[in-house]
Protein backbone atom coordinates (compact mmCIF):
# COMPACT_ATOMS: atom_id res chain seq x y z
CA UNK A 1 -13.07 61.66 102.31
CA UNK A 2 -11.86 61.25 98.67
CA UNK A 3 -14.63 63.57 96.62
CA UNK A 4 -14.31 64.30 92.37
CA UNK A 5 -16.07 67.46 92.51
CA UNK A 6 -13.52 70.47 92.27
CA UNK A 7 -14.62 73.72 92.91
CA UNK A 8 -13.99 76.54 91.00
CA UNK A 9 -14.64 80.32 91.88
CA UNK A 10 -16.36 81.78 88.37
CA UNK A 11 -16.14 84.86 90.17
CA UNK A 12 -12.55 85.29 90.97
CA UNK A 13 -11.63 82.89 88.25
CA UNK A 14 -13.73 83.03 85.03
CA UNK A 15 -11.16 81.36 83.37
CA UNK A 16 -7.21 79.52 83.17
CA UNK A 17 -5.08 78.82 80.59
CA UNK A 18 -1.43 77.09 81.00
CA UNK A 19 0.89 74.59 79.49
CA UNK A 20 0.80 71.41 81.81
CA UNK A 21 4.82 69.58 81.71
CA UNK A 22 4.78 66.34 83.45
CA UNK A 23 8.54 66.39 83.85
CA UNK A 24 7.22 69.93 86.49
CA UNK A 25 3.41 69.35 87.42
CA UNK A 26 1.96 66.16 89.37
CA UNK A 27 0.73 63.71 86.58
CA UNK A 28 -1.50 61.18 86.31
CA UNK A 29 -4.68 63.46 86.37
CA UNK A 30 -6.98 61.72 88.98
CA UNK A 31 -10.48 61.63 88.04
CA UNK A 32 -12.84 64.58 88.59
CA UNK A 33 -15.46 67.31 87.99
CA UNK A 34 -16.66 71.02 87.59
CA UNK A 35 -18.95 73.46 86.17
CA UNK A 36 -16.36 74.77 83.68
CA UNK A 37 -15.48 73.44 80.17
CA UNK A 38 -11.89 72.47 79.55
CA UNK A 39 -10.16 72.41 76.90
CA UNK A 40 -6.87 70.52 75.63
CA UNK A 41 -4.38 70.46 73.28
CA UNK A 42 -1.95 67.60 73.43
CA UNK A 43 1.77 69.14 72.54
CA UNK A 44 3.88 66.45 73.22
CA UNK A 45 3.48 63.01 73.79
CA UNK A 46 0.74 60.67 74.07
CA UNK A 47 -2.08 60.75 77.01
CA UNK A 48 -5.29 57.85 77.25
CA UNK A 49 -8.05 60.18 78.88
CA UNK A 50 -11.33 59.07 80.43
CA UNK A 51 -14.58 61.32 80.22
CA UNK A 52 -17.42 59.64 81.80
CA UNK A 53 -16.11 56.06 82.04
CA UNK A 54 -14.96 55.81 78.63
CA UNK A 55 -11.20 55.56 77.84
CA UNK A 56 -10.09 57.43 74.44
CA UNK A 57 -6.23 57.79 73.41
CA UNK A 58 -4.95 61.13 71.97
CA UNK A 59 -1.79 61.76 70.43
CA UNK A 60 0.20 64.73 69.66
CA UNK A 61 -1.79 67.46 68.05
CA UNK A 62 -4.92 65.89 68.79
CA UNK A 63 -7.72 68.50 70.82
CA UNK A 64 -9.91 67.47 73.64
CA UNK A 65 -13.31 69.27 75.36
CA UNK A 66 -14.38 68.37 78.27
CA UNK A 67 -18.00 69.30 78.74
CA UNK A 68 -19.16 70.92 81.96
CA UNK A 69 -20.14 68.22 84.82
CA UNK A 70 -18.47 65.32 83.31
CA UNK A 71 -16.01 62.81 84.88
CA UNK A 72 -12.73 62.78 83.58
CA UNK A 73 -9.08 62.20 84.21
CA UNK A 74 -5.57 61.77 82.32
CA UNK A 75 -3.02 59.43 82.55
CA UNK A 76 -0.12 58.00 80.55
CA UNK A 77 -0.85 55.52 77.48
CA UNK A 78 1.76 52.92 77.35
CA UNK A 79 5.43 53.58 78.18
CA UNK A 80 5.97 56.80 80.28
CA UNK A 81 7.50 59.76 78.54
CA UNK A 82 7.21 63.45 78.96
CA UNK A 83 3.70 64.97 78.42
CA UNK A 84 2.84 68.58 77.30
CA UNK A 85 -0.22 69.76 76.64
CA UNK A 86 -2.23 73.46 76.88
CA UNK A 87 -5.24 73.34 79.36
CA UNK A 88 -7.52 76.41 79.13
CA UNK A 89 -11.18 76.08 81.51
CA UNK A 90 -13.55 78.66 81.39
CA UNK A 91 -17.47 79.31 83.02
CA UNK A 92 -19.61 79.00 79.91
CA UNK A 93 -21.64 81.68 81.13
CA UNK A 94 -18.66 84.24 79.94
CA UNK A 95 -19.55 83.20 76.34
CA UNK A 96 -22.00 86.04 74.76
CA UNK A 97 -25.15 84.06 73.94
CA UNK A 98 -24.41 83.14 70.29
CA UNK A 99 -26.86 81.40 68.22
CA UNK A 100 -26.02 79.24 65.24
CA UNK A 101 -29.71 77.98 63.69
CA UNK A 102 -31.36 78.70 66.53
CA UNK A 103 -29.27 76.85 68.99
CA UNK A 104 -27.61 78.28 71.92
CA UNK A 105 -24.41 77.93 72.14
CA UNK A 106 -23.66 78.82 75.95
CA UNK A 107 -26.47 76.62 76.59
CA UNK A 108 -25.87 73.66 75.07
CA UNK A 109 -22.25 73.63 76.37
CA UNK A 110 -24.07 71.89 79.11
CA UNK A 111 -26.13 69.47 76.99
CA UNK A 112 -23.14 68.11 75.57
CA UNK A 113 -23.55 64.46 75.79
CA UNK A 114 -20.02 62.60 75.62
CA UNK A 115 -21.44 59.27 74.79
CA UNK A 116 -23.25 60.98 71.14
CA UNK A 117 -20.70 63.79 70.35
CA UNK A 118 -16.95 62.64 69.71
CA UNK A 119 -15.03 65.21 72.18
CA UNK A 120 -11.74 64.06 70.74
CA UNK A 121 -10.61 65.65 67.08
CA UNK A 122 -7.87 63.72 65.57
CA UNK A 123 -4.65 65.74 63.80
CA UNK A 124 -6.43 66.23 60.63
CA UNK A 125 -9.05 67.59 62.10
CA UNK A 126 -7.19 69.87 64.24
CA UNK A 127 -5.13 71.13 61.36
CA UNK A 128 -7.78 71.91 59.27
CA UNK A 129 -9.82 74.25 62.16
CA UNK A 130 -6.42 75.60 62.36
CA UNK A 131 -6.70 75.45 66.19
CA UNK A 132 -3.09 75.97 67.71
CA UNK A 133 -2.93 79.50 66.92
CA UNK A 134 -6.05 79.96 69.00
CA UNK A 135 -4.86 77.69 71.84
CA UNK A 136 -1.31 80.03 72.19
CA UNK A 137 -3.07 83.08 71.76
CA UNK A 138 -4.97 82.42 74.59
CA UNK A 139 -1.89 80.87 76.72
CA UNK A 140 0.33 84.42 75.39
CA UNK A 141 -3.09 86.74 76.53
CA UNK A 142 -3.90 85.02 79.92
CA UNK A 143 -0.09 85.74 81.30
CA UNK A 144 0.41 89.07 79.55
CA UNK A 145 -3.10 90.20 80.69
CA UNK A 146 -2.36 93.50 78.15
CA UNK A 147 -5.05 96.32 78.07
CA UNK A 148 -8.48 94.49 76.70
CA UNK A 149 -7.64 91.15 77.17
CA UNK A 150 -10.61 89.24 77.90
CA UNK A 151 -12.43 90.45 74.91
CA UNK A 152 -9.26 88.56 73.03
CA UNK A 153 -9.67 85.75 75.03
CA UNK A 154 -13.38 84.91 74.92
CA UNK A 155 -13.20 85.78 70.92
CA UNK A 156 -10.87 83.21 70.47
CA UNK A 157 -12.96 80.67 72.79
CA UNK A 158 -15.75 81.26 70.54
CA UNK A 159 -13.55 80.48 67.68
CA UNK A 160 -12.24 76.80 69.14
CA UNK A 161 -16.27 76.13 69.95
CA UNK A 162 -17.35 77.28 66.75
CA UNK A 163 -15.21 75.23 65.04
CA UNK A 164 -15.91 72.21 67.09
CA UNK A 165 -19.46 72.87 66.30
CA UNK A 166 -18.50 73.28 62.61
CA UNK A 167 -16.56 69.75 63.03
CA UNK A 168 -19.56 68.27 64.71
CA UNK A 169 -22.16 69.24 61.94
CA UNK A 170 -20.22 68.51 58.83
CA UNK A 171 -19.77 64.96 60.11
CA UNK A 172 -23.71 64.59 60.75
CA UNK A 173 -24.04 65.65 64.88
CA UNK A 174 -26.39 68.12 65.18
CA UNK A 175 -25.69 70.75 68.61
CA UNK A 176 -29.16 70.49 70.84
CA UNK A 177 -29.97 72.40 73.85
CA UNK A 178 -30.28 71.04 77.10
CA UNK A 179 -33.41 68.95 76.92
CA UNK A 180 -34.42 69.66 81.06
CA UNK A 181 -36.78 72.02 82.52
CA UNK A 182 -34.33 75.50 83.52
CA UNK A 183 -35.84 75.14 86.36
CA UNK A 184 -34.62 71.42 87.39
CA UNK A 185 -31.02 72.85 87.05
CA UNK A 186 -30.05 73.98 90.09
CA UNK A 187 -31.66 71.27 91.52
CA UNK A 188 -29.28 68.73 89.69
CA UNK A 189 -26.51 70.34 90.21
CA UNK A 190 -27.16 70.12 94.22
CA UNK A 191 -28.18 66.53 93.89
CA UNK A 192 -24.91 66.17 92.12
CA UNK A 193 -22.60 67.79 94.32
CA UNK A 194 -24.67 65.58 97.26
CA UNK A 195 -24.01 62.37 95.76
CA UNK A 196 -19.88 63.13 95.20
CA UNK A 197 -20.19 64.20 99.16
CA UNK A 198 -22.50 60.82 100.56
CA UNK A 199 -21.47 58.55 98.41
CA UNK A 200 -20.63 56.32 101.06
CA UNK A 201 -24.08 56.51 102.32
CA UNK A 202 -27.02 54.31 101.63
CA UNK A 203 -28.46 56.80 98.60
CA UNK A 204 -31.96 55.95 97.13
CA UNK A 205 -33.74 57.65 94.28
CA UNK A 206 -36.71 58.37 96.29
CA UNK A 207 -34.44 60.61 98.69
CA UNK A 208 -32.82 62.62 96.14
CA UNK A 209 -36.03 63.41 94.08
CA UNK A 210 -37.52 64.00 97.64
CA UNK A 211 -34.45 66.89 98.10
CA UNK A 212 -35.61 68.42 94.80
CA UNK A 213 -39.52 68.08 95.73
CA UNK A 214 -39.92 66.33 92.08
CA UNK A 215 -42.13 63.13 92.15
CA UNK A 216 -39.51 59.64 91.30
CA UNK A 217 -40.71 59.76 88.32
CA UNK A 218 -40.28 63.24 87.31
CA UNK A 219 -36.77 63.03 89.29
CA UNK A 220 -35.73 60.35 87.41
CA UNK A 221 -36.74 60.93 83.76
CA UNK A 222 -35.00 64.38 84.01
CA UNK A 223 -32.11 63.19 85.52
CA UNK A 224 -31.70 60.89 83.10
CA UNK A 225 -32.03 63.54 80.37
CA UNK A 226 -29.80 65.37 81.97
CA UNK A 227 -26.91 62.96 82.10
CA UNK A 228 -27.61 60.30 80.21
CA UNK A 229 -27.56 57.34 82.91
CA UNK A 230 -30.07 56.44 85.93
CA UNK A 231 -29.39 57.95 88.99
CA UNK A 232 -28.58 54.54 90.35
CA UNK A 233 -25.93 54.32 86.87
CA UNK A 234 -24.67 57.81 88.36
CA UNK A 235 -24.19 57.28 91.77
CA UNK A 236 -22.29 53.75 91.17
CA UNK A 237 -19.84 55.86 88.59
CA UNK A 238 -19.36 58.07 91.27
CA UNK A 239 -18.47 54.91 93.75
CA UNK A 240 -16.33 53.66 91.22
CA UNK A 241 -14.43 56.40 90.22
CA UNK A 242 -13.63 57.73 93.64
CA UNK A 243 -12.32 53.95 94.09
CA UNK A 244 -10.29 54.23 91.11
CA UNK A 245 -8.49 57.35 92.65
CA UNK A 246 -7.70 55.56 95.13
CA UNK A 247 -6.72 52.01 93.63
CA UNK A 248 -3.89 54.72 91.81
CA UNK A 249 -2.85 57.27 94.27
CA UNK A 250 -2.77 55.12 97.47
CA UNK A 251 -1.60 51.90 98.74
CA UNK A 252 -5.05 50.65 100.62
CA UNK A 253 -5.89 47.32 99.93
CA UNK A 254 -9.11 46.59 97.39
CA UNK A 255 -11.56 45.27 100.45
CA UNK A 256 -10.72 48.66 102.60
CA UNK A 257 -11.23 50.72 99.41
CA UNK A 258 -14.69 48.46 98.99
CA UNK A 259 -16.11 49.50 102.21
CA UNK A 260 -15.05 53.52 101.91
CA UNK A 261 -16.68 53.98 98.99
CA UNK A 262 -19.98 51.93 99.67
CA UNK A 263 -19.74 48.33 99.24
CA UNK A 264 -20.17 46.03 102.49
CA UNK A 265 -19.35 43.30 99.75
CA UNK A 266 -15.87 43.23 97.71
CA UNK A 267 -16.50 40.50 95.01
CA UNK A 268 -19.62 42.75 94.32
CA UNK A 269 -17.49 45.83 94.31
CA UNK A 270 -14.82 44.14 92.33
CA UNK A 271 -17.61 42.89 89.88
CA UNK A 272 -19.28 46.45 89.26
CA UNK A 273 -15.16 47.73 89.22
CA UNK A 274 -14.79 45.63 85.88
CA UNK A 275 -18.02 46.34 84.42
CA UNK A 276 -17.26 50.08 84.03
CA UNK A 277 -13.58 50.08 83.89
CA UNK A 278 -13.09 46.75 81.77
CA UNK A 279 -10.04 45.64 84.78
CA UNK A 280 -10.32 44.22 88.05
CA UNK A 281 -8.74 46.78 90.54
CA UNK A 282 -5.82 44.64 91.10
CA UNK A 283 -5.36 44.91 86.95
CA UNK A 284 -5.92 48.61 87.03
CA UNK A 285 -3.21 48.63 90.04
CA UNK A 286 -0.38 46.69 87.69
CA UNK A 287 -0.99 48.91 84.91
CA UNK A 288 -0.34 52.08 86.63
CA UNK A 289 3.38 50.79 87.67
């Protein structure tokens, strides 16, 4: 069973920071999820990302956050060539509980929507926060793990957010906190981590808010809050981008890859394939050689 969630300890493993090489590590970057925010900086090269079914292209110097809980992957844009970039993912929760005019900003990590706020900053942009420095500090302190470390890294995580933030406000988007109950939370994060593991199965809204013990209608106005799409929406992402990995990083044909991820029919799974990728599968197939 193909799933996109990827579990991370926050325990044993607060938080990573590396230099990715594709000429050394496995690239493309199938699609997936986690709890943690991750950040990039492209060094070399040029990548075309997705983050919750939209496809963005980021050249060299160019900075990328990927909220918690959303979808994304990385894969070449255009012609092959080498691709370097610094990858640092961290639990939110080590952040100290800043607030910037009354907003939260451990907390609204999560409400981070990536359809309203632009999680790619162009060159310029990146220049200007003067962001690199921070990005190889953090690379130089996570390997050298010198005496005090951690309070060097999370200062300088604060920094990168803080600036994004900044970014964000001087161009007219305004941080807001999560707009859910706290006490819904856990629940969605279950629901979600069900729906990456059954989404093969027949999945109805009534079961999931059933699982939570939340009315449909409470169930599905929060959840909707919470990640800006229906629950139906959400569980046919999930459908599609499992099939995705699997249209690039196997050789099954489309109708088997149909049926393992939920559809009995393919022209209807080949039909809901183009609506959220813009391709057929067979397209998305030809591209990737």
């Amino acid at each position: 069973m193909n799933n996109l969630y990827e579990y991370i300890d926050p325990i044993a493993s607060p938080y990573e920071a590396f230099c990715f090489d594709s000429g050394e590590d496995s690239f493309p970057i199938p699609a997936h999820w986690h709890y943690y925010a991750e950040l990039l900086y492209i060094l070399e090269g040029t990548v075309q990302f997705t983050i919750d079914n939209t496809v963005k292209t980021c050249v060299e110097g160019c900075a990328i956050l990927f909220p918690p809980r959303c979808v994304h992957a990385i894969n070449f844009s255009g012609k092959a060539g080498r691709i370097r970039y610094y990858v640092v993912k961290f639990d939110p929760g080590i952040l100290p509980s800043y607030k910037a005019d009354d907003v939260n900003l451990r907390s609204s990590l999560y409400g981070i929507s990536t359809s309203a706020y632009p999680c790619c900053f162009m060159p310029e942009e990146v220049k200007e926060m003067e962001l690199l420095p921070l990005f190889q500090e953090i690379i130089k302190e996570y390997y050298a793990k010198a005496y005090a470390y951690p309070m060097i890294l999370i200062a300088d995580l604060c920094k990168i957010i803080g600036k994004f933030v900044r970014q964000w406000q001087k161009n007219g988007y305004l941080l807001v906190t999560p707009e859910i109950h706290p006490s819904y939370e856990l629940s969605f994060d279950f629901i979600a981590e069900y729906i990456d593991q059954h989404y093969f199965e027949e999945l109805t809204v009534e079961k999931l808010a059933s699982m939570c013990s939340m009315s449909h209608s409470t169930f599905s106005m929060n959840f909707h809050r919470r990640y800006g799409m229906t629950c139906k929406e959400y569980i046919n992402a999930t459908r599609i981008n499992v099939a995705e990995n699997m249209i690039l990083f196997s050789n099954h044909d489309v109708a088997f890859i149909a049926q393992e991820v939920g559809y009995s029919d393919c022209s209807y799974f080949i039909r809901c394939y183009k609506k959220l990728k813009g391709i057929t599968p067979k397209q998305a197939r030809k591209l990737k050689k």
